[in-house]
Protein backbone atom coordinates (compact mmCIF):
# COMPACT_ATOMS: atom_id res chain seq x y z
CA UNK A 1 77.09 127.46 73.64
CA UNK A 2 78.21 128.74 76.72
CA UNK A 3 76.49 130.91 79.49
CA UNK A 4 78.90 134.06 77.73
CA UNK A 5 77.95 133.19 74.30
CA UNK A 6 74.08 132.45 75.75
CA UNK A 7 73.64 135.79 77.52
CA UNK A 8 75.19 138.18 74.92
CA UNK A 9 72.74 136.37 72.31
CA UNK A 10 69.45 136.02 74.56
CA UNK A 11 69.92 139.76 75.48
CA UNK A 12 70.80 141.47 71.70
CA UNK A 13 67.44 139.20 70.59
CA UNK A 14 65.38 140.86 73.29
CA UNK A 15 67.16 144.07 72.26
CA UNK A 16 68.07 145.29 75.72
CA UNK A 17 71.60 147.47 75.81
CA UNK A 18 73.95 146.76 78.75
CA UNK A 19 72.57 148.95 80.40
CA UNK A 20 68.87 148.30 79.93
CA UNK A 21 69.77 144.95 81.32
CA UNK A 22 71.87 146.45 84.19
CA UNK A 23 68.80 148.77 85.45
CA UNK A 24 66.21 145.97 85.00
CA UNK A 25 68.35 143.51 87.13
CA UNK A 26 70.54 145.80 89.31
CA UNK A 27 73.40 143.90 88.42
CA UNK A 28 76.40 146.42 87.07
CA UNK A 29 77.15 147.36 84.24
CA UNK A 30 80.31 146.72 83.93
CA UNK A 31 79.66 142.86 85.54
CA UNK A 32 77.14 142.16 82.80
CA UNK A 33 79.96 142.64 79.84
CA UNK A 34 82.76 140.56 82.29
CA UNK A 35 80.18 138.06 82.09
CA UNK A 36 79.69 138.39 78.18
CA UNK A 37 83.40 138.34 77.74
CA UNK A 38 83.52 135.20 80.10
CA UNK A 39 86.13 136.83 82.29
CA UNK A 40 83.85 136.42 85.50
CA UNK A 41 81.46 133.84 86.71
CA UNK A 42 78.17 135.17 88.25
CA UNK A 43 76.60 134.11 91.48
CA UNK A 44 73.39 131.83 91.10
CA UNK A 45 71.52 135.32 92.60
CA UNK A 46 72.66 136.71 89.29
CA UNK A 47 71.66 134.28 86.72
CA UNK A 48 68.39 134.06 88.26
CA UNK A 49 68.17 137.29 88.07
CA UNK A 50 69.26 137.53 84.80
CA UNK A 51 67.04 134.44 83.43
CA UNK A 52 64.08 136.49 85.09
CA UNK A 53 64.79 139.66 83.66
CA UNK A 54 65.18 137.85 80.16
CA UNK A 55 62.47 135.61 80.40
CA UNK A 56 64.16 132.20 79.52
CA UNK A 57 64.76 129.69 82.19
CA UNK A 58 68.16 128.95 84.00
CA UNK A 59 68.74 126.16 81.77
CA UNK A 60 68.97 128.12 78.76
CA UNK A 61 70.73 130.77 79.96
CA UNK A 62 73.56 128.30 80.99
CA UNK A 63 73.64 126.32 78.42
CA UNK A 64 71.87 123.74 79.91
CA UNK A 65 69.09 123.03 77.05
């Protein structure tokens, strides 16, 4: 899988919303589903961010493991 595929699936099984996961990281919105539809590429801040807030490591959330 692919950091898209990853985050859409790590976030529904936490059961966070866009927009729980948009307040919780103060990422937007609107960046969190351009990332989902892999139509942009986040900055490492970000996935950190986002790994945090999800509590899986980096690895995961890219794709790595």
């Amino acid at each position: 899988m692919n950091f898209a595929e990853n985050l859409r699936r790590i976030r529904r099984m936490k059961d966070y919303t866009m927009k729980d996961l948009s307040n919780l990281t103060l990422i937007d919105e609107y960046t969190i589903s351009l990332c989902e539809a892999n139509l942009y590429d986040p900055t490492l801040s970000q996935i950190i961010s986002l790994a945090r807030t999800l509590k899986v490591s980096v690895s995961e959330l890219i794709g790595e493991v």
